[in-house]
Each structure stands twice: as C-alpha cells, then as structure tokens.
C-alpha atoms as a PDB file:
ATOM      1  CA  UNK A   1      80.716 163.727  62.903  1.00  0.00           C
ATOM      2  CA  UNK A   2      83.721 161.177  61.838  1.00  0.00           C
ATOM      3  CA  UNK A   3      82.330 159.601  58.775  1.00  0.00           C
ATOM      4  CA  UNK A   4      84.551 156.375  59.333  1.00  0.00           C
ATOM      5  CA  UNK A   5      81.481 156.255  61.806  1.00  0.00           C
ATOM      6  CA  UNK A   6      79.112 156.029  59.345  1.00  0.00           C
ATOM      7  CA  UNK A   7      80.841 153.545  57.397  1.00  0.00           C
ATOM      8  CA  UNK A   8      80.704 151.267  59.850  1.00  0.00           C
ATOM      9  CA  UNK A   9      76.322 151.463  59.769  1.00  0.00           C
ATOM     10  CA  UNK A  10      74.477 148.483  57.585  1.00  0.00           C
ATOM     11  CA  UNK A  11      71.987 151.049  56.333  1.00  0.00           C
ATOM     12  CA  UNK A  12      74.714 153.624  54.769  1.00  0.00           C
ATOM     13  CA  UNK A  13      77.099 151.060  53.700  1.00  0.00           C
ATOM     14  CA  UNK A  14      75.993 151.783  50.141  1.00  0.00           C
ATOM     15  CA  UNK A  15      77.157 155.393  49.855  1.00  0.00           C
ATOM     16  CA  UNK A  16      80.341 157.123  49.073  1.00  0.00           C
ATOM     17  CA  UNK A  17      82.692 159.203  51.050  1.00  0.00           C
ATOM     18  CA  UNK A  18      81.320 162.497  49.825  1.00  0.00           C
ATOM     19  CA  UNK A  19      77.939 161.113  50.057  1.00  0.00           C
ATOM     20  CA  UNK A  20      78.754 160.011  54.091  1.00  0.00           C
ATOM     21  CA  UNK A  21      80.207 163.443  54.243  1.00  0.00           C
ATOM     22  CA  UNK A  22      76.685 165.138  53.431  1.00  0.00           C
ATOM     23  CA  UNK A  23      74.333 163.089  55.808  1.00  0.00           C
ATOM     24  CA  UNK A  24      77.394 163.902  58.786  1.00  0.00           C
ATOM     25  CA  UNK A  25      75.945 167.223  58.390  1.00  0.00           C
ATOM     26  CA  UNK A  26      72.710 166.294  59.749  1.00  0.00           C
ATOM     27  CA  UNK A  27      72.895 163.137  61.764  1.00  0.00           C
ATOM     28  CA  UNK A  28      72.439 163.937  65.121  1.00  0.00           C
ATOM     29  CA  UNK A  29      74.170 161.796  68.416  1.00  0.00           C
ATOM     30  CA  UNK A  30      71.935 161.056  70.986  1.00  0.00           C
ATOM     31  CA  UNK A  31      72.777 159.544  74.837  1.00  0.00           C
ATOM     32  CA  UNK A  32      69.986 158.137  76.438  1.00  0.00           C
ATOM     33  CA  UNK A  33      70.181 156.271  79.532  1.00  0.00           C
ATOM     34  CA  UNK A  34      68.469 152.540  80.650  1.00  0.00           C
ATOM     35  CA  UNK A  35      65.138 152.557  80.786  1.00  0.00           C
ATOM     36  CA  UNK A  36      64.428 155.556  79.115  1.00  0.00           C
ATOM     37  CA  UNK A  37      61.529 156.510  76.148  1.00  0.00           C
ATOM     38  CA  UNK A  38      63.218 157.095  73.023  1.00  0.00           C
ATOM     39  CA  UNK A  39      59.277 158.126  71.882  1.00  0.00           C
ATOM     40  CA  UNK A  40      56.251 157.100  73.156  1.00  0.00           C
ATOM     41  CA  UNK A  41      53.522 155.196  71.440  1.00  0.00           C
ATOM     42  CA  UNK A  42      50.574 157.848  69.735  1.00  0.00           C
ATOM     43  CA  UNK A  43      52.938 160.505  69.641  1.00  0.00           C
ATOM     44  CA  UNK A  44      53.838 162.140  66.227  1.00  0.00           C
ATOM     45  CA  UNK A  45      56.703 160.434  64.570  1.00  0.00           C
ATOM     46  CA  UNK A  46      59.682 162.811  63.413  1.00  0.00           C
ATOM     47  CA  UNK A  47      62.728 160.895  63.426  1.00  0.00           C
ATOM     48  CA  UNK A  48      64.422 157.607  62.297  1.00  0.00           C
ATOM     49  CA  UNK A  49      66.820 156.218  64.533  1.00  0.00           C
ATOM     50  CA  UNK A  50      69.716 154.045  64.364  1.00  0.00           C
ATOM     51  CA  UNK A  51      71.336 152.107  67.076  1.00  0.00           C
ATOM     52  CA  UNK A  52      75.684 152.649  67.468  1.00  0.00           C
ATOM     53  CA  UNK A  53      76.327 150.942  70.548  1.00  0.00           C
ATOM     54  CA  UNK A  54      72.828 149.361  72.999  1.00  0.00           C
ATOM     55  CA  UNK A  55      69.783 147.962  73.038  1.00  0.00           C
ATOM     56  CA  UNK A  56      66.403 149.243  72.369  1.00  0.00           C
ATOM     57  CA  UNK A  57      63.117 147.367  72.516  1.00  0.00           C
ATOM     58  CA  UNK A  58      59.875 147.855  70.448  1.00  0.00           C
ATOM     59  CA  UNK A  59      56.904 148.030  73.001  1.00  0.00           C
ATOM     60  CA  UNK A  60      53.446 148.615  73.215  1.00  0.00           C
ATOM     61  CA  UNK A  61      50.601 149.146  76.524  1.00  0.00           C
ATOM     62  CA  UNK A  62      48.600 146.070  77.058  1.00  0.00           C
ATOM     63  CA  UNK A  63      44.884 146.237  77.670  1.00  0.00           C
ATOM     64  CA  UNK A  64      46.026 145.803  81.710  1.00  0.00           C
ATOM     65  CA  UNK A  65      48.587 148.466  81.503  1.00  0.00           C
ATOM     66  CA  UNK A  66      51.367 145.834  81.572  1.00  0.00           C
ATOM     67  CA  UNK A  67      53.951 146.168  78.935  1.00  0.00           C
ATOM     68  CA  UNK A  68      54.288 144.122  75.901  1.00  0.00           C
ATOM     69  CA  UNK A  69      58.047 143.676  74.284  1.00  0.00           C
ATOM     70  CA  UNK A  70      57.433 143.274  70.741  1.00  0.00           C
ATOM     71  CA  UNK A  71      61.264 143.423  69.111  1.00  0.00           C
ATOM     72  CA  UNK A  72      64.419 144.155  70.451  1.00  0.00           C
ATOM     73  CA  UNK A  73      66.645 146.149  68.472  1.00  0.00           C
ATOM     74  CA  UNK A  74      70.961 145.679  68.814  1.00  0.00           C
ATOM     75  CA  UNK A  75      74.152 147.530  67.515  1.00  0.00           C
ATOM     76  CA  UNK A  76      73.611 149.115  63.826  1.00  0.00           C
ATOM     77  CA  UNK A  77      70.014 148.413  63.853  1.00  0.00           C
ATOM     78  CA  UNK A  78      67.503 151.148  62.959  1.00  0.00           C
ATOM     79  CA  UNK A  79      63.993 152.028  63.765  1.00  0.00           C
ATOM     80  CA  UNK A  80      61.557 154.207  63.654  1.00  0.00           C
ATOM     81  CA  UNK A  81      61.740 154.736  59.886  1.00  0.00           C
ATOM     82  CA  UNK A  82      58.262 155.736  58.872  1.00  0.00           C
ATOM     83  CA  UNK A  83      58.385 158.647  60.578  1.00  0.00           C
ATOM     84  CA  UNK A  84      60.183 160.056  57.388  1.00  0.00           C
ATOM     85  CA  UNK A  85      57.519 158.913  55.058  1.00  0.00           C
ATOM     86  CA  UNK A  86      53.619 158.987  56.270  1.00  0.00           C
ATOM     87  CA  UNK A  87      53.531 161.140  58.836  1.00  0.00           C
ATOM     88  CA  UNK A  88      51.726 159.337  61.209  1.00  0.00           C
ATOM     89  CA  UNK A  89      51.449 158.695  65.084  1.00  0.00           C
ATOM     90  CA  UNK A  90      53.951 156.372  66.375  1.00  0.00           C
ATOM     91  CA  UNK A  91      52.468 152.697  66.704  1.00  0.00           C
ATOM     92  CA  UNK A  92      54.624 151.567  69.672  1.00  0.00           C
ATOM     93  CA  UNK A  93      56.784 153.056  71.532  1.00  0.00           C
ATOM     94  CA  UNK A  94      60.616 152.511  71.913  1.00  0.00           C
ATOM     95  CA  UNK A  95      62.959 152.651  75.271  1.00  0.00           C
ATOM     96  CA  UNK A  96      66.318 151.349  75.859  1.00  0.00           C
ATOM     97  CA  UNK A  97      67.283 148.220  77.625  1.00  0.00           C
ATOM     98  CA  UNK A  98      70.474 149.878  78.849  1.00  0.00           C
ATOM     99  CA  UNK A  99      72.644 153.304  78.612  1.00  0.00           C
ATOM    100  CA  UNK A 100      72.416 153.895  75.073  1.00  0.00           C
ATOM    101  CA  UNK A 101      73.648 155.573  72.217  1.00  0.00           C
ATOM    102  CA  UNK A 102      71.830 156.747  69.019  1.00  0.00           C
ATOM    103  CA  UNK A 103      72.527 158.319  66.135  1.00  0.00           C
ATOM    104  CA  UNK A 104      69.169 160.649  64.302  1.00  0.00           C
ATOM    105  CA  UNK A 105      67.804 161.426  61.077  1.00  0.00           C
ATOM    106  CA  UNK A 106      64.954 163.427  61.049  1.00  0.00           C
ATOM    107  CA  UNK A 107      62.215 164.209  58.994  1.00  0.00           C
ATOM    108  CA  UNK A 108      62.914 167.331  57.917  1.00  0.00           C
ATOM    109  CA  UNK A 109      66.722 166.627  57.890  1.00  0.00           C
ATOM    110  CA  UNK A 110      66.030 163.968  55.554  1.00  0.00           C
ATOM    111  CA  UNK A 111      63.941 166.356  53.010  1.00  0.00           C
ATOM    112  CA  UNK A 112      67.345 168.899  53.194  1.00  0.00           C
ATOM    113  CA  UNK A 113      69.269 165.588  52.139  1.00  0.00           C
ATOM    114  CA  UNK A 114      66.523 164.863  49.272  1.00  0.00           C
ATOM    115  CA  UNK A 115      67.216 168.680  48.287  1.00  0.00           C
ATOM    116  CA  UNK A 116      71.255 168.709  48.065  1.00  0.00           C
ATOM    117  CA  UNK A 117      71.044 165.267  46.655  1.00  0.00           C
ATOM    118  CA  UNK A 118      68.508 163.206  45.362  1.00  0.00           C
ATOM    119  CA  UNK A 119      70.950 160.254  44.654  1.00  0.00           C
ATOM    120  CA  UNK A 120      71.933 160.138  47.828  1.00  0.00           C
ATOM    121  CA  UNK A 121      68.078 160.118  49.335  1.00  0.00           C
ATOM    122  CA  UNK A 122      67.592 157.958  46.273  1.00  0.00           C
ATOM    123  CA  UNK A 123      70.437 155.230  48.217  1.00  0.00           C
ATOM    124  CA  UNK A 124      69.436 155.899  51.452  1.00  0.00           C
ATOM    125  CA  UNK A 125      65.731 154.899  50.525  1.00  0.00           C
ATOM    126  CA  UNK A 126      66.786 151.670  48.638  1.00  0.00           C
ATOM    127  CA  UNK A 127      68.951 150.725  51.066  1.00  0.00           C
ATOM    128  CA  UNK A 128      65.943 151.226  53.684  1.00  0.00           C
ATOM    129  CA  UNK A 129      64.075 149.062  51.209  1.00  0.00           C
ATOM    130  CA  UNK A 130      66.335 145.857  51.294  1.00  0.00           C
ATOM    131  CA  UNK A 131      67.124 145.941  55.025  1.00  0.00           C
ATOM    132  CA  UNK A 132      63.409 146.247  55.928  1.00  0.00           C
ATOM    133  CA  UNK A 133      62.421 143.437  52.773  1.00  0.00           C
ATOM    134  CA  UNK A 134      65.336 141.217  54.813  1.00  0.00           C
ATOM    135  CA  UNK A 135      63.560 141.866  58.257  1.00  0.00           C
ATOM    136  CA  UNK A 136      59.790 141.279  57.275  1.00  0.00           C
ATOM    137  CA  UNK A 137      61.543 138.117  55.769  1.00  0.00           C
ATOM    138  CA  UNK A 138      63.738 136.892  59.001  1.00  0.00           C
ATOM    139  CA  UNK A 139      60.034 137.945  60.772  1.00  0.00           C
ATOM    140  CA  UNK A 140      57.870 135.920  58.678  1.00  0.00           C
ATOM    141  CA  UNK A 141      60.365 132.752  58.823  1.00  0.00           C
ATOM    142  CA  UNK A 142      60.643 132.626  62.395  1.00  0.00           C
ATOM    143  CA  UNK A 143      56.715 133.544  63.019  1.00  0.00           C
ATOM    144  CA  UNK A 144      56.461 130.094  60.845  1.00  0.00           C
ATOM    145  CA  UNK A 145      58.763 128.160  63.166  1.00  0.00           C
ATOM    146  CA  UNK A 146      57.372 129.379  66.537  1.00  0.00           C
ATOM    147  CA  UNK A 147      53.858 128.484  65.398  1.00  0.00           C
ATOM    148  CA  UNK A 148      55.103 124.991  64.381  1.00  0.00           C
ATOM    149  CA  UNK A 149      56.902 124.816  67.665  1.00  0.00           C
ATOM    150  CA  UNK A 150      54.238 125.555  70.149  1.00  0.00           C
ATOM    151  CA  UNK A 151      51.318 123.944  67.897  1.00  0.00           C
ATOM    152  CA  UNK A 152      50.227 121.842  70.348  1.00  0.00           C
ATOM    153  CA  UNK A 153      49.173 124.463  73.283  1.00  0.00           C
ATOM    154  CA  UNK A 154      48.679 121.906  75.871  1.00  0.00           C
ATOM    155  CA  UNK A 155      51.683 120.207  76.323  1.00  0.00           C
ATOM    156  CA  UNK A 156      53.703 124.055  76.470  1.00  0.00           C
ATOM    157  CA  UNK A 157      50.913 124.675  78.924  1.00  0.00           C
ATOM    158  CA  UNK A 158      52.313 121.759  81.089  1.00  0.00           C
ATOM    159  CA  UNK A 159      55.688 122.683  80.530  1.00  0.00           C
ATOM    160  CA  UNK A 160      55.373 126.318  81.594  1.00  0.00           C
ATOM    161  CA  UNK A 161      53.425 125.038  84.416  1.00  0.00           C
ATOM    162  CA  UNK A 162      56.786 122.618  85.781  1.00  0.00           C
ATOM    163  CA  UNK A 163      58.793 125.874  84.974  1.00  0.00           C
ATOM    164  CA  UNK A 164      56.901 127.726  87.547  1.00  0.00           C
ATOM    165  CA  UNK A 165      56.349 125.213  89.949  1.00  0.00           C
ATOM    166  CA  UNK A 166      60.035 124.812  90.410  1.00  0.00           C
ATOM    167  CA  UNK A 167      61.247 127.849  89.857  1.00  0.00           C
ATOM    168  CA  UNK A 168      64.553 127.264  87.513  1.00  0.00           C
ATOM    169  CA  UNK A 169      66.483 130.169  85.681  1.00  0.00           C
ATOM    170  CA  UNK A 170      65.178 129.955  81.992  1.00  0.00           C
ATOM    171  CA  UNK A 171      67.026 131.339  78.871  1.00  0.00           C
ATOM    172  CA  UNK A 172      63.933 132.736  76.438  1.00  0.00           C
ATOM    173  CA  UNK A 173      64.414 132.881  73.062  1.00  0.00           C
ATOM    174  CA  UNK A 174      62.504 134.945  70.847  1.00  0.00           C
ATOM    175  CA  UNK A 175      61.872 135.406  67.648  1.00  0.00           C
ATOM    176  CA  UNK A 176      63.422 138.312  67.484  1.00  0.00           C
ATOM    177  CA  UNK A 177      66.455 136.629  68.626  1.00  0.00           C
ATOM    178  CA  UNK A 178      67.120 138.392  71.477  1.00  0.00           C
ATOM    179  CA  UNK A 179      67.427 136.302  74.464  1.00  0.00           C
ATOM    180  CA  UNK A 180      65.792 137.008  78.264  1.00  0.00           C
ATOM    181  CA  UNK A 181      67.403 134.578  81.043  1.00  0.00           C
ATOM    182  CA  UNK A 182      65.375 135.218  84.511  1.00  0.00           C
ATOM    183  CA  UNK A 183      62.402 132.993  85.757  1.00  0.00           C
ATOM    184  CA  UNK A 184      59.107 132.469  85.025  1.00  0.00           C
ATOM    185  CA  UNK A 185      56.623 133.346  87.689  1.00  0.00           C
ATOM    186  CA  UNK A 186      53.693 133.111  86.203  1.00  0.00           C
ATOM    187  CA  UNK A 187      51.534 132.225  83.080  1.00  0.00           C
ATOM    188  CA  UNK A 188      47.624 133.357  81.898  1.00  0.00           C
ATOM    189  CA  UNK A 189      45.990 133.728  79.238  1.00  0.00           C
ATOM    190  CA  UNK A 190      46.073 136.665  77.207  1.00  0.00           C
ATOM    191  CA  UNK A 191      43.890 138.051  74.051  1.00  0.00           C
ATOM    192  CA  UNK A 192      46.539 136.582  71.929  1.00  0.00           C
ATOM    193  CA  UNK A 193      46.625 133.335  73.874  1.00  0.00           C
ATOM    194  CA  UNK A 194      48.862 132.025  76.114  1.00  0.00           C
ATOM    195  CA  UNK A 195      51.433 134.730  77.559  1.00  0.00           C
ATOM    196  CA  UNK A 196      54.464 134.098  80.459  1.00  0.00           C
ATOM    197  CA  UNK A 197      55.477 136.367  82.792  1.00  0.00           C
ATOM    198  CA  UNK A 198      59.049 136.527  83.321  1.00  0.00           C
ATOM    199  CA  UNK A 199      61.474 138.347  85.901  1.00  0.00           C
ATOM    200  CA  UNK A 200      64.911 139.087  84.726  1.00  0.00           C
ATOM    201  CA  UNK A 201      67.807 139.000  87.484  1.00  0.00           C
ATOM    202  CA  UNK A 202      67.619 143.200  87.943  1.00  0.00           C
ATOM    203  CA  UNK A 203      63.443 142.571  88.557  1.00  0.00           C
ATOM    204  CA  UNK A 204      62.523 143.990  85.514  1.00  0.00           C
ATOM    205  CA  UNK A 205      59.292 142.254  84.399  1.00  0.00           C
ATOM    206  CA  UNK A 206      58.427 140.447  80.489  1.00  0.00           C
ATOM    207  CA  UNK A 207      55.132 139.781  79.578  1.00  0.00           C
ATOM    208  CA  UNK A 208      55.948 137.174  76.363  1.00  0.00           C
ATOM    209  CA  UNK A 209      53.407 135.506  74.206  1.00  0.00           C
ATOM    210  CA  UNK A 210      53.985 132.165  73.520  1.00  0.00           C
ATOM    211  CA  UNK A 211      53.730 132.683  69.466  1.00  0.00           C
ATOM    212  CA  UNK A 212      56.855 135.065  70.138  1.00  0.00           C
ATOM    213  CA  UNK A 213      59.393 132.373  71.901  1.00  0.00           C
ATOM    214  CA  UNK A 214      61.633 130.247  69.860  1.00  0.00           C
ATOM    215  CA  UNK A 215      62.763 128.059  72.737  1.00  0.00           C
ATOM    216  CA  UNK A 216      63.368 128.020  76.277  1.00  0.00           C
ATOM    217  CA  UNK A 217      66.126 126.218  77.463  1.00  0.00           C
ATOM    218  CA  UNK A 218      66.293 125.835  81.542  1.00  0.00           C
ATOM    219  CA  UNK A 219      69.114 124.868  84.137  1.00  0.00           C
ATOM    220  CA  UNK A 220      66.935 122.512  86.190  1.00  0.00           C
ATOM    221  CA  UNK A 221      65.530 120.625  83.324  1.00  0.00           C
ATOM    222  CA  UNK A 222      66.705 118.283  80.464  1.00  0.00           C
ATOM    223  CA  UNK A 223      66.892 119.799  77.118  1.00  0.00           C
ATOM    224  CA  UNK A 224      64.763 122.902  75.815  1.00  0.00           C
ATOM    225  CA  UNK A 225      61.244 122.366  74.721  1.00  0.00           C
END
C-alpha cells in the first residue's frame, strides 16, 4: 500500500514515514458495494475500519424490525474501533450508503503492530483517544441543541403533520450532520418519542427520531423549523 495514502487519514496523521511504512504492512483495502453489511450487529467484533472514499451508516434493528440510522460516517472517518480493545459483540451494525471503499485494521494485526512497535501502537492509540474525545464532544453539543430545538413536542408535532399533509421534499439535518433530502410520509410515536418516517428519492426508507434532527428545511414552506 502507497503510504502517501495513509498520510492523507486524520487518525495516522501523527506518525512518521517509517512508522506509515509499518502499519502499510497490515492495512487491508476493502470494496464493498451500496447497501451492503460491513458487520452485523451481535456479531464478534475483529476489525476497525476506516472510511477512504463513501459513506457508511451506524444502524441498529428496531423493536418492529424497521431500521434505525444512528450516525453516518464520511471520507477519513473510522469506526468500529473497540473491536481492538474489549472484545465484545458488535453493538450496531454498519452498511454502506453507496459503493464503498475501506481500508482495515484488525485485531490481531493491531497486536503484530503493538509487537514491532509499541510507539507506534502507543500513537495510534492516542490518536484514537483525541479523535473519539472530539466526537463524544461534537455528539454531546449537538444532542444539547436538538433537545433545545424540539423542546416543545407539540408544535414539531404540528409541523411534521403540514409536512405530510402536503407532501414537500424536505432536507433533514441530523446531528450527525449528515443530511437526508426525500419526503416525509409518515410520523408515530416511538419508545424514544416522536420518530418520522422518511423516503429518500431512490425509495430507501429513514426511520429518524426527532431528538436526532437538527433542522428540516422544506421547498414548499417558509423557513426551516
């Protein structure tokens, strides 16, 4: 693998060239087409992963079998990164949003990387650190502002209602900040409250809580509420 490739990742910005050299050795490229499972939720976590050119989304069966979109991952993101550290099941599961590539680190590549070089496991782990610190961070901000922005329940309620009643193209924001433009068809209430249901131009379906939108902005109405 071109290390000049590697330079260009957030996560491995911190190490040298001889350092990129060594973890070239054992990240692996991965194609994976749309709509395909990257892992499944409950399975047994082996790999981190970390996006060069796509989009992969976070998501997680609903008590109705539906399928909940929890975060939407873009170009030099990673996930799946406690698969290298506790072992456990996978807690969601992860599938693209379109053709896809990857590029792979797994768990027992990472303990070869620990054993030729402890620095550079030692870098790769704080750098893990800070970009996962800067998430949670981003998360907790925007979790904040959503809240404050749908506090009072009734009048999104109505507004959602119009939405559907007149059936306008909507841009949704989340807080994610990844962006869904379709229409809404539908609302109900789900365990965690109020949910949409929204069709994206290719018919794919999004099941979005309310707590999770930042805005939506529509064509056929004033503003964004």
């Amino acid at each position: 693998m071109n290390t000049e490739d590697l330079k260009s990742i957030p996560l491995l910005q911190q190490l040298d060239d001889d350092e990129l050299l060594l973890m070239s050795k054992y990240i692996k490229f991965l194609e994976i087409k749309r709509n395909e499972l990257v892992f499944r939720e409950f399975e047994p976590g082996n790999s981190l992963y970390i996006i060069k050119n796509g989009f992969v989304k976070i998501v997680k069966a609903a008590h109705d079998g539906s399928e909940k979109v929890l975060s939407v991952f873009k170009n030099g993101d990673f996930f799946g990164e406690m698969a290298l550290f506790d072992g456990k099941p996978r807690s969601a599961g992860a599938k693209t949003s379109c053709d896809t590539e990857l590029w792979e680190i797994s768990k027992s590549d990472f303990v070869q990387i620990i054993r030729e070089s402890p620095v550079t496991a030692l870098k790769l782990v704080t750098s893990l650190v800070k970009h996962l610190s800067e998430r949670f961070r981003s998360i907790d901000d925007k979790l904040v502002e959503a809240f404050d922005w749908g506090s009072d329940i009734r009048d999104w309620t109505k507004k959602i209602k119009k939405i559907v009643e007149r059936e306008v193209e909507v841009k949704v924001l989340l807080v994610s900040d990844r962006d869904i433009v379709g229409k809404v068809v539908s609302f109900e209430n789900g365990p965690g409250g109020i949910e949409i249901v929204l069709v994206d131009g290719s018919g794919h379906q999004f099941l979005i809580p309310y707590h999770a939108v930042q805005y939506i902005m529509t064509k056929g109405l004033s503003g964004h509420f």
